[in-house]
Every structure is written in structure tokens, then in C-alpha cells.
C-alpha atoms as a PDB file:
ATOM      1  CA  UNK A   1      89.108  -6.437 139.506  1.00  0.00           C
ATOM      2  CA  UNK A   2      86.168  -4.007 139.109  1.00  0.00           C
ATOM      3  CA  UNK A   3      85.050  -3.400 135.418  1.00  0.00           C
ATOM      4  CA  UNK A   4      85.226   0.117 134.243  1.00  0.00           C
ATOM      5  CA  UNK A   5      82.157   1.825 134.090  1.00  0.00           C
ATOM      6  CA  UNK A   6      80.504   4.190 131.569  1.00  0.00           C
ATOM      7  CA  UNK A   7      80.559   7.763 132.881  1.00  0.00           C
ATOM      8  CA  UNK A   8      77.499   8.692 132.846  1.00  0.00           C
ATOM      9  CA  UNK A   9      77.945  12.529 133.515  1.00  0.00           C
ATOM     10  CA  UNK A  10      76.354  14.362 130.653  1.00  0.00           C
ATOM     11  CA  UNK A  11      79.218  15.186 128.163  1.00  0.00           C
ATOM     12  CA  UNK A  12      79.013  18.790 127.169  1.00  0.00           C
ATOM     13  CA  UNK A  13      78.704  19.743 123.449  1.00  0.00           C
ATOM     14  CA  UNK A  14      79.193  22.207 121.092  1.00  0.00           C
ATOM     15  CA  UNK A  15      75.630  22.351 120.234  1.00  0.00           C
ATOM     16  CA  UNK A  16      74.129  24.839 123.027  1.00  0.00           C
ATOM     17  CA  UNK A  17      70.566  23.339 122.862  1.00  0.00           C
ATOM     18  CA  UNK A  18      71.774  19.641 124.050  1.00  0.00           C
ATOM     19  CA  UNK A  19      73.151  21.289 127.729  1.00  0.00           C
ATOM     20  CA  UNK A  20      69.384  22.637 128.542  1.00  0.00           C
ATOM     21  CA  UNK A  21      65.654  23.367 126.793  1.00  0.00           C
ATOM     22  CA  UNK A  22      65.003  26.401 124.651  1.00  0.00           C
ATOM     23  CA  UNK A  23      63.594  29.234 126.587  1.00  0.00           C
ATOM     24  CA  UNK A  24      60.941  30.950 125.526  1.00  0.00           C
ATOM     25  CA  UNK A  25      61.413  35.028 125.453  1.00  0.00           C
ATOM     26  CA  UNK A  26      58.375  36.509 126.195  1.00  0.00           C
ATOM     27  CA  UNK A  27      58.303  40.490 125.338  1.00  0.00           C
ATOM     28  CA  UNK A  28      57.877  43.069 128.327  1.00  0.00           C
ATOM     29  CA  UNK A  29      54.380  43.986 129.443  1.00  0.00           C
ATOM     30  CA  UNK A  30      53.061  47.418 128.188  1.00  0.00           C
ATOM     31  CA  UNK A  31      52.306  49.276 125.509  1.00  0.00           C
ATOM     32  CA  UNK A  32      54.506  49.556 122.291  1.00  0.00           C
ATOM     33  CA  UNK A  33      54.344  52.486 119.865  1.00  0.00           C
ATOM     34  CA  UNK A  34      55.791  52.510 116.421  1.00  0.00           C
ATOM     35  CA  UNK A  35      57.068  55.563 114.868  1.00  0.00           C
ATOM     36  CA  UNK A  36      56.282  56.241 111.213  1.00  0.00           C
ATOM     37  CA  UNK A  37      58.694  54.226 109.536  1.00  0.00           C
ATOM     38  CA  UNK A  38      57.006  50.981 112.041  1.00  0.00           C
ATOM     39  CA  UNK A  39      60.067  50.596 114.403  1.00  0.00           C
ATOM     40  CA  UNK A  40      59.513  50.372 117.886  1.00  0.00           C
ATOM     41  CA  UNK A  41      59.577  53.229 120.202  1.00  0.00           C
ATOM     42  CA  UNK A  42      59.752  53.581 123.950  1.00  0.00           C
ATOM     43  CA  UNK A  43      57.430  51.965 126.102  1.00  0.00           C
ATOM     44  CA  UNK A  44      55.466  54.062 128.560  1.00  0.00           C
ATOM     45  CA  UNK A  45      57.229  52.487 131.622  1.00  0.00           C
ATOM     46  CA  UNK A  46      60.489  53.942 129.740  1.00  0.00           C
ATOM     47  CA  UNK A  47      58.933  57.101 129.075  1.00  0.00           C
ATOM     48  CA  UNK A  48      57.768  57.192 132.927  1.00  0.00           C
ATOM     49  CA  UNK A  49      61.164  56.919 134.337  1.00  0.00           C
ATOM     50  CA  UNK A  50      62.403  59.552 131.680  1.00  0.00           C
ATOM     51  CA  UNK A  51      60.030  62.151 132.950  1.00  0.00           C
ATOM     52  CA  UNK A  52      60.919  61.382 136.575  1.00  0.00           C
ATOM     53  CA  UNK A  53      65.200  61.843 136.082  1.00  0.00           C
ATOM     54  CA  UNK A  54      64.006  65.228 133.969  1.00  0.00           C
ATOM     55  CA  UNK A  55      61.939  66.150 137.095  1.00  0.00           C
ATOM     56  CA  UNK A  56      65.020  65.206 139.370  1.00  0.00           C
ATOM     57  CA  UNK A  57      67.671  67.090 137.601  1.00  0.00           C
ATOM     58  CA  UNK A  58      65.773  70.013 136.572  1.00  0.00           C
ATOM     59  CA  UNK A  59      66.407  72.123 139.795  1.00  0.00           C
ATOM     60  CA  UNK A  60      70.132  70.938 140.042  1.00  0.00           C
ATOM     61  CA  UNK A  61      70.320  72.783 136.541  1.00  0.00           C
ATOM     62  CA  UNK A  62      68.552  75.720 138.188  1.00  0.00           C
ATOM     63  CA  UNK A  63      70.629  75.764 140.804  1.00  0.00           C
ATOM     64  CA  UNK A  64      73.879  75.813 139.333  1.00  0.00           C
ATOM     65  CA  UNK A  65      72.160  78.553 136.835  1.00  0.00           C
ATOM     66  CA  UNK A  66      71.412  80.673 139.778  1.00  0.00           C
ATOM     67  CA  UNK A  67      74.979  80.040 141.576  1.00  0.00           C
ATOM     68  CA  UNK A  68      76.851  81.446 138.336  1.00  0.00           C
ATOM     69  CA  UNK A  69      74.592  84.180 137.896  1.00  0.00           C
ATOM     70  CA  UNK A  70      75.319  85.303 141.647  1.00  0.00           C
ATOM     71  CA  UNK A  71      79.042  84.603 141.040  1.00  0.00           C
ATOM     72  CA  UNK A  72      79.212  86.681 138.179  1.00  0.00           C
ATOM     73  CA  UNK A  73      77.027  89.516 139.781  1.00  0.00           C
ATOM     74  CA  UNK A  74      79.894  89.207 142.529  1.00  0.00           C
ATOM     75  CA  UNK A  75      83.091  89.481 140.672  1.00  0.00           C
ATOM     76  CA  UNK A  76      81.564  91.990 138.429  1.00  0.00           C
ATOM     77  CA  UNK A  77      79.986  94.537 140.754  1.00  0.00           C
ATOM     78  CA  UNK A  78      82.064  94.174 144.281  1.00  0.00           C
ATOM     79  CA  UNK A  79      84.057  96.323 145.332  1.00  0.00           C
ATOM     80  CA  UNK A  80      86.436  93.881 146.262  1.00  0.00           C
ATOM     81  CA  UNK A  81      87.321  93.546 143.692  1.00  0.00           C
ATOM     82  CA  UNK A  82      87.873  97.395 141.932  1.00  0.00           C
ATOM     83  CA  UNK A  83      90.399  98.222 140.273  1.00  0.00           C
ATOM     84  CA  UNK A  84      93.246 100.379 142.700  1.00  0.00           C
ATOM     85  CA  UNK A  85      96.968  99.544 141.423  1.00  0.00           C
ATOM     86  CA  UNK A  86      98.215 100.539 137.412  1.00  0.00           C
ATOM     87  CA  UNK A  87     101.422  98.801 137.560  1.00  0.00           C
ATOM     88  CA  UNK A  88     104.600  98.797 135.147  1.00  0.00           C
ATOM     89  CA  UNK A  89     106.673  95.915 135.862  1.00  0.00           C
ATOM     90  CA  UNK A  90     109.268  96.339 133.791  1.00  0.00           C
ATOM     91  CA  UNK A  91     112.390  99.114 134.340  1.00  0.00           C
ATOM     92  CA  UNK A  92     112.214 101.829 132.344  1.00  0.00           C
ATOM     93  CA  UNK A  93     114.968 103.811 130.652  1.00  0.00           C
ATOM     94  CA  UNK A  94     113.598 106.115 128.096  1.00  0.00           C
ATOM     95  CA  UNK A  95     109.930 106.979 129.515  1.00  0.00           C
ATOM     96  CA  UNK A  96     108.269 107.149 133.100  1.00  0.00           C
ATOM     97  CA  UNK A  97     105.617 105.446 134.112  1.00  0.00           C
ATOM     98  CA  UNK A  98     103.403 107.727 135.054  1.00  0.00           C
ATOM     99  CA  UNK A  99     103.550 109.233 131.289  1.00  0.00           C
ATOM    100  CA  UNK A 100     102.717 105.397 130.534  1.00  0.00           C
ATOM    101  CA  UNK A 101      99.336 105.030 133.051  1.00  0.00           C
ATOM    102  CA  UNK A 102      97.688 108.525 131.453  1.00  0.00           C
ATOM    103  CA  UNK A 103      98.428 106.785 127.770  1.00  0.00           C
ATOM    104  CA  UNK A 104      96.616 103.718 129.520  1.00  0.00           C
ATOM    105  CA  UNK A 105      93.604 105.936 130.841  1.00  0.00           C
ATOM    106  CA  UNK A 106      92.314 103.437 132.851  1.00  0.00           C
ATOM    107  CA  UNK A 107      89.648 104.948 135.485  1.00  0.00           C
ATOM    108  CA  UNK A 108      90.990 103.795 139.160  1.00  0.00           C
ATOM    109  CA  UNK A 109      87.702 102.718 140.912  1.00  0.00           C
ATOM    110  CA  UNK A 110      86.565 100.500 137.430  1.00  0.00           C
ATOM    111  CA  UNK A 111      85.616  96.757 137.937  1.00  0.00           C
ATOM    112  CA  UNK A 112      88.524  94.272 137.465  1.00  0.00           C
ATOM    113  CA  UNK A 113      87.074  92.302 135.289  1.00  0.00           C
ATOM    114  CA  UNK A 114      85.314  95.220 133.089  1.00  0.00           C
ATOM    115  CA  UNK A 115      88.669  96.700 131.871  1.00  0.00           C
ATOM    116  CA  UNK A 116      89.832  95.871 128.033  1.00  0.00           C
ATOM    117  CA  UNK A 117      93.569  94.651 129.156  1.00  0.00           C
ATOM    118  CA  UNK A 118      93.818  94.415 124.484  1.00  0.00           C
ATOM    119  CA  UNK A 119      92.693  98.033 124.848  1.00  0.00           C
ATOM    120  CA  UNK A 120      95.019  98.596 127.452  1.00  0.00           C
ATOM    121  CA  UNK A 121      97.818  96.963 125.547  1.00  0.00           C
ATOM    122  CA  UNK A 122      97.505  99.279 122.358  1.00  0.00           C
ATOM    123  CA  UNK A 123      97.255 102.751 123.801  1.00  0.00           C
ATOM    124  CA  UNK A 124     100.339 101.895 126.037  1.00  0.00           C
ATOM    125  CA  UNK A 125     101.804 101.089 122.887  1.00  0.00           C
ATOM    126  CA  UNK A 126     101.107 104.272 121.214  1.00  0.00           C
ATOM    127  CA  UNK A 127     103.986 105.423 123.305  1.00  0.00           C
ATOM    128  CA  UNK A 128     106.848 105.831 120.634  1.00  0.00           C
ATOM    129  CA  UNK A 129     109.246 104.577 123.027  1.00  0.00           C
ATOM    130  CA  UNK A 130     107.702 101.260 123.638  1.00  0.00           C
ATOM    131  CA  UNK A 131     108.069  98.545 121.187  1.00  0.00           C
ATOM    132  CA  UNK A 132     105.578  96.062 122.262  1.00  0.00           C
ATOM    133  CA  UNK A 133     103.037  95.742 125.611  1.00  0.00           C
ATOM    134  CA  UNK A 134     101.069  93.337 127.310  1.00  0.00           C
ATOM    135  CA  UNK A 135      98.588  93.516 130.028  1.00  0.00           C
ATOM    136  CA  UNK A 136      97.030  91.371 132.755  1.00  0.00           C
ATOM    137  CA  UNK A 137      95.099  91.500 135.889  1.00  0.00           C
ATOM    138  CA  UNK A 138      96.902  90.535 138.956  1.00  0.00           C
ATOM    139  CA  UNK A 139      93.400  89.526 141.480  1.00  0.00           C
ATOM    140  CA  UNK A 140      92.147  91.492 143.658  1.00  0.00           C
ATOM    141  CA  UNK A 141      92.799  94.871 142.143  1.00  0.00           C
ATOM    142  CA  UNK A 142      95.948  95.438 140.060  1.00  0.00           C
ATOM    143  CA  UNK A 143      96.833  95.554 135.925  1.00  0.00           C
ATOM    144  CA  UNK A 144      99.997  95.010 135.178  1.00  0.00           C
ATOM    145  CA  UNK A 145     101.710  95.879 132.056  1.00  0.00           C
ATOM    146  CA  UNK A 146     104.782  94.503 130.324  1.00  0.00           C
ATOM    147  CA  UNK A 147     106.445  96.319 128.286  1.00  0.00           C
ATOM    148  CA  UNK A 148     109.529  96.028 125.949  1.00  0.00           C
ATOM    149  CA  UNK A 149     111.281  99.182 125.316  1.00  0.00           C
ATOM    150  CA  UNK A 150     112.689 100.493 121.869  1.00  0.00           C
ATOM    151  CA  UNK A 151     116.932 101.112 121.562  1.00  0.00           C
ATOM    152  CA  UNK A 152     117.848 103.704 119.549  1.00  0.00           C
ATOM    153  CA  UNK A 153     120.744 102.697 116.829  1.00  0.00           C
ATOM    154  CA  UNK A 154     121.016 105.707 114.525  1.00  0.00           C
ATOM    155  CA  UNK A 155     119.868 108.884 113.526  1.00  0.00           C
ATOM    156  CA  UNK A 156     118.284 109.571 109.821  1.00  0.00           C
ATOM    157  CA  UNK A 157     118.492 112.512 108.319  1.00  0.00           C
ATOM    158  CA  UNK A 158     114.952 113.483 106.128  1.00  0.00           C
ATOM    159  CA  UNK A 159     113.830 116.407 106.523  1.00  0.00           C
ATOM    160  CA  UNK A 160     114.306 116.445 110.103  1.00  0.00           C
ATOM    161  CA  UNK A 161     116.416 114.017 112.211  1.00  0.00           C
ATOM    162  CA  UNK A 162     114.720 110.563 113.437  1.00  0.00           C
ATOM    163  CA  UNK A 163     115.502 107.592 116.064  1.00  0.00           C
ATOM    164  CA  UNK A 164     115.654 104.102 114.199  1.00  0.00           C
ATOM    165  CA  UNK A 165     116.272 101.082 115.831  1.00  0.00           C
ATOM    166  CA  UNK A 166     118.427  98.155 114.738  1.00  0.00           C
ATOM    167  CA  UNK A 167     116.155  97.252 112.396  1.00  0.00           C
ATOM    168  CA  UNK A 168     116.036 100.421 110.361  1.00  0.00           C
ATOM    169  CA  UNK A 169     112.726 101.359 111.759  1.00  0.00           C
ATOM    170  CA  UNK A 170     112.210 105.097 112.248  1.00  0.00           C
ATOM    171  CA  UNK A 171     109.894 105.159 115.354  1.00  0.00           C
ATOM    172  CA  UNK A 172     110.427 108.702 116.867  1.00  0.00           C
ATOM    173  CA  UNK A 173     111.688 112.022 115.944  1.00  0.00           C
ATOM    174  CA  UNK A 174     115.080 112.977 117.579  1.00  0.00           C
ATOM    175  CA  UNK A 175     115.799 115.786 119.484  1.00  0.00           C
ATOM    176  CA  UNK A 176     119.761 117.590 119.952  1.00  0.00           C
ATOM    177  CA  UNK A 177     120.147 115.435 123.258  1.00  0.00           C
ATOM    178  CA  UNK A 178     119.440 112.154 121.559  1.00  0.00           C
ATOM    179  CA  UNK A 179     121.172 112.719 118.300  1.00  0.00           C
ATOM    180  CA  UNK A 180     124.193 113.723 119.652  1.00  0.00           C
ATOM    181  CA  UNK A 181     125.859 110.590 120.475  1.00  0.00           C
ATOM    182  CA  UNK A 182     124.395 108.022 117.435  1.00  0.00           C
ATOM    183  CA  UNK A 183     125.815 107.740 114.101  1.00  0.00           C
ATOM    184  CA  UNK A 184     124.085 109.789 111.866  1.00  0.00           C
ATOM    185  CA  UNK A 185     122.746 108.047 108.177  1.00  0.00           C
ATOM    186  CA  UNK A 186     122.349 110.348 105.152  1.00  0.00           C
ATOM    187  CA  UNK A 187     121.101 109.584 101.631  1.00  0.00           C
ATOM    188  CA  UNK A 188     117.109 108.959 101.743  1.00  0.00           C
ATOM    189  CA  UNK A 189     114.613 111.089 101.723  1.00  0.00           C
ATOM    190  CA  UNK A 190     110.763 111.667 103.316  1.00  0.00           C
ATOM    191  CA  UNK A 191     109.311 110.577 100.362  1.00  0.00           C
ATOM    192  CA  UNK A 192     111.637 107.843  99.359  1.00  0.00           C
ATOM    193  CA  UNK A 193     110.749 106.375 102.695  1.00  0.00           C
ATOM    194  CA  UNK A 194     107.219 106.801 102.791  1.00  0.00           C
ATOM    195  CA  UNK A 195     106.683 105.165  98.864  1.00  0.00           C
ATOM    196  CA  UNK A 196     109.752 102.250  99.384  1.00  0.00           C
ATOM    197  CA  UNK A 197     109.531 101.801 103.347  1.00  0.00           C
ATOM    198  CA  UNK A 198     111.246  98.495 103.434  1.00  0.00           C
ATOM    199  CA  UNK A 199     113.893  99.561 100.875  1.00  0.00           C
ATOM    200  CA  UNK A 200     115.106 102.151 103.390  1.00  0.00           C
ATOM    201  CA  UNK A 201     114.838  99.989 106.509  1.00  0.00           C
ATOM    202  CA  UNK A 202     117.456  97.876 104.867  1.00  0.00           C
ATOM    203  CA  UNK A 203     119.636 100.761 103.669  1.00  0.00           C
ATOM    204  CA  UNK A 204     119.546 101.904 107.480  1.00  0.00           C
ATOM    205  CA  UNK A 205     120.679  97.852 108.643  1.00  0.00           C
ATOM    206  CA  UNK A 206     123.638  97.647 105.778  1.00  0.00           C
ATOM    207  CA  UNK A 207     124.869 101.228 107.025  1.00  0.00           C
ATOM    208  CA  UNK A 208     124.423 100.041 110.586  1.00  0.00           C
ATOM    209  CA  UNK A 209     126.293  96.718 110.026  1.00  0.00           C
ATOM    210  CA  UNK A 210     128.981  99.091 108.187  1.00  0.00           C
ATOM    211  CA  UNK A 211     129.431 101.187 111.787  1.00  0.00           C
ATOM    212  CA  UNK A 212     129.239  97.763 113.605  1.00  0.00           C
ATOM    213  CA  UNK A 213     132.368  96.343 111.583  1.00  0.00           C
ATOM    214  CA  UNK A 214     134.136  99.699 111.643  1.00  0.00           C
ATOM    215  CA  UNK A 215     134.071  99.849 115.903  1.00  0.00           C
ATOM    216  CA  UNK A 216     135.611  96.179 116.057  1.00  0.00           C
ATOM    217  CA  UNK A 217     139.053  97.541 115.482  1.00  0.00           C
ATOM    218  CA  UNK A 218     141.005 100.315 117.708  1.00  0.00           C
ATOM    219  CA  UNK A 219     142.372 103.160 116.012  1.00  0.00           C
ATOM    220  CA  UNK A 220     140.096 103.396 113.234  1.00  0.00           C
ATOM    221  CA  UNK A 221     138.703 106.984 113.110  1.00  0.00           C
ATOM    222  CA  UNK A 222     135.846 107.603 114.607  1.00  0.00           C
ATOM    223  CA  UNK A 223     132.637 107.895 112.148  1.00  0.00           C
ATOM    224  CA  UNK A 224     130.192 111.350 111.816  1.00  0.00           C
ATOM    225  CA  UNK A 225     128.161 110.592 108.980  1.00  0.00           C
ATOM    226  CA  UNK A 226     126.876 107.108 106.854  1.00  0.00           C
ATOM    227  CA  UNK A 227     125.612 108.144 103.936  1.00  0.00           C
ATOM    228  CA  UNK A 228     123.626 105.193 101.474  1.00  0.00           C
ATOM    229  CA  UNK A 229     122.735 104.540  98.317  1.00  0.00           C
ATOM    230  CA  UNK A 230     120.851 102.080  96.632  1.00  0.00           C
ATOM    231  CA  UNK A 231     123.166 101.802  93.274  1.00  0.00           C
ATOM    232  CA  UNK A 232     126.605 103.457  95.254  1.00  0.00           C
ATOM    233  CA  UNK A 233     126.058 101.165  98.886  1.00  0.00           C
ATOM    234  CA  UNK A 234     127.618 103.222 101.918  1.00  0.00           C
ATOM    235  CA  UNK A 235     130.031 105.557 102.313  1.00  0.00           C
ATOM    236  CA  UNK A 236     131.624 106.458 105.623  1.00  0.00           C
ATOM    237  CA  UNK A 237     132.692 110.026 106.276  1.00  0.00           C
ATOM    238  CA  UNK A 238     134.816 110.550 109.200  1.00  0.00           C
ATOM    239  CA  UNK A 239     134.196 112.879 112.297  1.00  0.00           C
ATOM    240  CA  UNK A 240     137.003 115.106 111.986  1.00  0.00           C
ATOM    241  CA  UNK A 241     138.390 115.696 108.278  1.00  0.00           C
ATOM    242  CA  UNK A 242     135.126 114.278 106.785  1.00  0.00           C
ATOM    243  CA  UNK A 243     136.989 112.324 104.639  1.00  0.00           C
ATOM    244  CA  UNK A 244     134.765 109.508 102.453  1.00  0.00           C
ATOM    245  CA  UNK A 245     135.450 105.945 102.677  1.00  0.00           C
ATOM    246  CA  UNK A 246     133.040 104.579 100.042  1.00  0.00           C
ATOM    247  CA  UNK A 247     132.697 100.734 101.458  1.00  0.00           C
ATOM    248  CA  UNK A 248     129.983  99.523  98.114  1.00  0.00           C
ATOM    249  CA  UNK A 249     127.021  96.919  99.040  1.00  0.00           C
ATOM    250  CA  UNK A 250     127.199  95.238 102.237  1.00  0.00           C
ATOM    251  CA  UNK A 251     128.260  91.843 101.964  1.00  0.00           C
ATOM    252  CA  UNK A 252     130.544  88.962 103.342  1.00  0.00           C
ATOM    253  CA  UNK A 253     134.066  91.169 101.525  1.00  0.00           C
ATOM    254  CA  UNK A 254     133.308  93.541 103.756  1.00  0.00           C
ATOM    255  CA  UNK A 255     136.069  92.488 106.515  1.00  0.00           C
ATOM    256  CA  UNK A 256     138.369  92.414 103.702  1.00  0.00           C
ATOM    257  CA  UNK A 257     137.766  96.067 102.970  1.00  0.00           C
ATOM    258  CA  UNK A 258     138.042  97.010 105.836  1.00  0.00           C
ATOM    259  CA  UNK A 259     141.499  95.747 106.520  1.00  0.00           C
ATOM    260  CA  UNK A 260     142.918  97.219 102.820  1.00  0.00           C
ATOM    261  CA  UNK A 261     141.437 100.762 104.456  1.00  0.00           C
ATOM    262  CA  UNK A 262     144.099  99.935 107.795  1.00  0.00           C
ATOM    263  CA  UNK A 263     146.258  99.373 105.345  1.00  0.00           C
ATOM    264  CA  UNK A 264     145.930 102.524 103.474  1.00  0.00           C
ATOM    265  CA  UNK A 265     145.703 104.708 106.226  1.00  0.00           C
ATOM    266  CA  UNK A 266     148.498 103.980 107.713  1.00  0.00           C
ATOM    267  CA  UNK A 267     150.329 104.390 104.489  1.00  0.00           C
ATOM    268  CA  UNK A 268     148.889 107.670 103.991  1.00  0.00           C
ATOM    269  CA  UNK A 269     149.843 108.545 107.546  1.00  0.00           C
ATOM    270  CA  UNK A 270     153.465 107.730 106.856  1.00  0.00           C
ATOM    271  CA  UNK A 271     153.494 109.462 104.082  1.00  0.00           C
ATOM    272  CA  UNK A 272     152.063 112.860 105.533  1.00  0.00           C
ATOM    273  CA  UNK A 273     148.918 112.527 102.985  1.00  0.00           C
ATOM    274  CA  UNK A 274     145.828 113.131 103.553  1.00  0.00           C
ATOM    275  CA  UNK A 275     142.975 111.654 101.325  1.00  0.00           C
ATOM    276  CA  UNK A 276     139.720 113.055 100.662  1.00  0.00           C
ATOM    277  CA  UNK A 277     138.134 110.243  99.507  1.00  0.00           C
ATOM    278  CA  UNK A 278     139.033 106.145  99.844  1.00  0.00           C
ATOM    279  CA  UNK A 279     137.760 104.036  97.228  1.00  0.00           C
ATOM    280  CA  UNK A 280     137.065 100.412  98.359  1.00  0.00           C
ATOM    281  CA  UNK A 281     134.201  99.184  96.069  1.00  0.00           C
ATOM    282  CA  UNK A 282     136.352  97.833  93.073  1.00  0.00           C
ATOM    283  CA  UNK A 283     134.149  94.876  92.452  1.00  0.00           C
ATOM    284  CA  UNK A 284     136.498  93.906  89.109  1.00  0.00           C
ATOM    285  CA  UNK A 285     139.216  94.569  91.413  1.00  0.00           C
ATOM    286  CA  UNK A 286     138.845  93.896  94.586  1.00  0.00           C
ATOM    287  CA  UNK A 287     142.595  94.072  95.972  1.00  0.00           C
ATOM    288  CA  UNK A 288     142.817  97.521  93.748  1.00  0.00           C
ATOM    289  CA  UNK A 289     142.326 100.991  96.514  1.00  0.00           C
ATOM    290  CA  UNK A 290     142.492 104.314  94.551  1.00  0.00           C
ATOM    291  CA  UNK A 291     142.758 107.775  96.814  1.00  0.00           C
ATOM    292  CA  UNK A 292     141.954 111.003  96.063  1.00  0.00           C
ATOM    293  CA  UNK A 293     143.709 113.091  97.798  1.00  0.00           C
ATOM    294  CA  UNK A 294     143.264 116.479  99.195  1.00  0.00           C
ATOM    295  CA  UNK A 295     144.091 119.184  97.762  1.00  0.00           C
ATOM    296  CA  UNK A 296     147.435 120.901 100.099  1.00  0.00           C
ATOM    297  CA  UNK A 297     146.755 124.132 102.320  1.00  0.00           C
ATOM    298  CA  UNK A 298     148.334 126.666 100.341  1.00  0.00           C
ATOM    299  CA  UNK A 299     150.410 128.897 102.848  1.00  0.00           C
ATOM    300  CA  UNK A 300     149.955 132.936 102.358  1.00  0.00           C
ATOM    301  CA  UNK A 301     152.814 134.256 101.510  1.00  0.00           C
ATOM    302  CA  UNK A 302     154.016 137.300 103.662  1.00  0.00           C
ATOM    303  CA  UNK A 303     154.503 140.433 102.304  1.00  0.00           C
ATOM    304  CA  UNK A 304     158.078 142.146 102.440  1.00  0.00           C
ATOM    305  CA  UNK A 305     158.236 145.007 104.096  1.00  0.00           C
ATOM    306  CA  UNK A 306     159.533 147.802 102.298  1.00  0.00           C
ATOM    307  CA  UNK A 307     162.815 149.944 103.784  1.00  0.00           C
ATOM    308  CA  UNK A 308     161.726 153.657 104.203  1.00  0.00           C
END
């Protein structure tokens, strides 16, 4: 039986320096500069193949230069692309939009790329109509401009009559045509609105959420005049009688009120009344409605005719 024998393969240990001899690392030929604080600095066969990649990318840098310069020369001075086409891509109700391109005043023949679309933007907006506008360019030739249009909700009475819009802002004065078919809102003045702007606007949105509520139910009379206050709240006035319905501050009773006004209607309709003014604004009192009524025709009386 063969004896075991020692291997003799070299066993491998943790110590690297056992495996195979030091080597010795001898520094790179050339010249080494030290900066002032004595570090090293590049050697000159470093600094040679530095100056040869400058040299070799140098005139790709010069000729992408030159390629965006002739680009932009292009799309700024061809006629290609020259401006032809204002459009309006949105419907319009209220204004045309030919009355929309002279606000623009945008010179047909211009570059593309040389128009102000911001520019653009704000002197379409100038229209009193048009509640907000955007343009863009559509390539090769065309602006287009969005627009959003204004809806009139009401008319205000200050010294003249003006279109506001849901939101109680007074945007454009009204002419007969326009006013005829809005509700009309009494009770501020010019200079009330021009000292407490906001205060108004939200006079204008309670009286406006007053006509809202009041159209939800048939048979209701229909409303001619809304008139606010900021201590009193609304009162309605009716279209034919003009008789007042004084509905307080705006808030979440307001349903309620409104029902208790169906309710004394109808009773004053069965009755053969007629009521000058409804009070609904009993804030102690809420379920309490006090009348005034009108005050009766009074019938001429005829004359007898006396017997010759």
C-alpha cells in the first residue's frame, strides 16, 4: 500500500508577499512639475496629448457653432417660414374674429419666430368680451389663439348699466339689447365699487345665488330688480307689481325662506291680497313672515246725474 505523500504544491496564504517577490514600481519617464504648494502636476507627455484632443475637437465646436448660426439665420429670415394665417380656434358668441386679429395687430408677412405670442396674448385680451387668451405658433406660418369667452350673469346699475359675470365682476358696459333679458342688481354705487371692489363683487354673487334659488321652483314670479345691501342683504322686487321680498344675508336658511314665501303667496292669493312688501329676514324668528300690504285701489265714485 503506497504511503501518502506530502503535497508539495505551494499552499497559498494570506500574506500576499509569500505567493511571489515584491515588485519594484519604478515612476514614468519625463519630466515632473510641482505646483506651488509642491504636489505633482502633469507630465509633459500628459500635457502633449491634452493639446492634441483640444486641437481635434476644436473645429467640431466650430462646426456645430457655424451649423446653429445658419439654422437660426434660416428660421429667422426665410420666407418659409412668414407669418400668413391669424387664427381663432375657438367659437365665438359675443365678438368676431376679425374684431379680435386688428386687437392682435400682428403684421401678416412678419417672421414666425419674431412675433411676441405674450404680446399677442394681452392685446387680444383687452377685448372686454374675452376672459382669458393664449397664443401659439402652429409651423410653417400660422398663430393661433385660444380664447375663453366672458358670460354675462347680471346687469348693475351705477351710474350707467354694466355686464358682470358670475363672479360679480363688472367687465363691460351694457347696452338696451344686452340688458334686456338679465336680472338687473341695484344698491351700489360707482364709488362704492371703485374704493370696496371686492365687497361689491360679493354683493353681486349673494344677489345672483338669490335669482339662482328663486328660478328652481315653477310659479314663482318672475324677478325685475335685486337690490343689496351690506347691513339689509337682498331684496327681490318682482317684474310686474314690484312688490319687495326682502330675503336678509345669503346663507344655508335660504331654501327655507324661500318655501315660507310659497307659502305666503299663495295665502295671499287666496285671500285676494296683495302685499307690497314680504318680510323674510326674522333672524330671532325665523318661522315668523310679516306683510305689508298694499294699500286698496280706491274706486271713483260716479257722479249722479241730476234730473232737469
Amino acid at each position: 500500500m503506497p504511503r501518502n505523500r506530502p503535497d508539495r504544491r505551494p499552499r497559498r496564504r494570506l500574506w500576499p508577499f509569500a505567493a511571489r517577490r515584491n515588485r519594484r514600481v519604478r515612476p514614468a519617464t519625463g519630466e515632473v512639475r510641482l505646483d506651488q504648494n509642491g504636489k505633482t502636476g502633469k507630465t509633459a507627455r500628459e500635457a502633449a496629448g491634452s493639446s492634441r484632443r483640444l486641437w481635434i475637437v476644436l473645429p467640431f465646436l466650430l462646426a456645430l457653432a457655424g451649423a446653429g448660426f445658419g439654422a437660426h439665420r434660416f428660421v429667422t429670415r426665410s420666407s418659409h417660414f412668414a407669418l400668413r394665417t391669424l387664427r381663432i380656434s375657438t367659437p365665438l358668441k359675443h365678438v368676431t374674429a376679425a374684431s379680435l386679429a386688428a386687437r392682435a395687430g400682428v403684421a401678416l408677412g412678419a417672421n414666425l419666430f419674431a412675433v411676441d405670442l405674450a404680446e399677442i396674448a394681452r392685446d387680444v385680451q383687452q377685448e372686454p368680451w374675452i376672459f382669458s387668451a393664449h397664443a401659439r405658433r402652429e409651423l410653417p406660418s400660422t398663430v393661433v389663439v385660444d380664447v375663453v369667452e366672458r358670460e354675462a350673469a347680471c346687469v348693475v346699475a351705477l351710474n350707467a348699466l354694466y355686464l358682470a359675470d358670475a363672479q360679480g365682476v363688472l367687465f363691460k358696459r351694457a347696452n338696451p339689447d344686452e340688458a334686456a333679458t338679465l336680472p338687473v342688481i341695484t344698491g351700489v354705487d360707482r364709488d362704492q365699487y371703485l374704493s370696496e371692489p371686492e365687497r361689491v363683487r360679493s354683493m353681486v354673487r349673494d344677489a345672483l345665488t338669490v335669482s339662482g334659488a328663486w328660478k328652481q321652483r315653477a310659479g314663482r314670479p318672475a324677478l325685475g330688480e335685486l337690490h343689496v345691501d351690506h347691513l339689509l342683504g337682498v331684496t327681490a322686487y318682482t317684474a310686474t307689481g314690484a312688490v319687495g321680498v326682502r330675503l336678509g344675508r345669503v346663507d344655508e336658511t335660504l331654501a327655507a325662506r324661500l318655501e315660507r314665501f310659497d307659502a305666503v303667496w299663495s295665502a295671499l292669493a287666496d285671500a285676494g291680497e296683495k302685499a307690497r312688501l314680504i318680510y323674510l329676514d326674522n333672524r330671532a324668528r325665523p318661522d315668523r313672515v310679516t306683510v305689508k300690504l298694499a294699500q286698496p285701489a280706491v274706486k271713483p265714485v260716479e257722479a249722479k246725474k241730476s234730473e232737469t
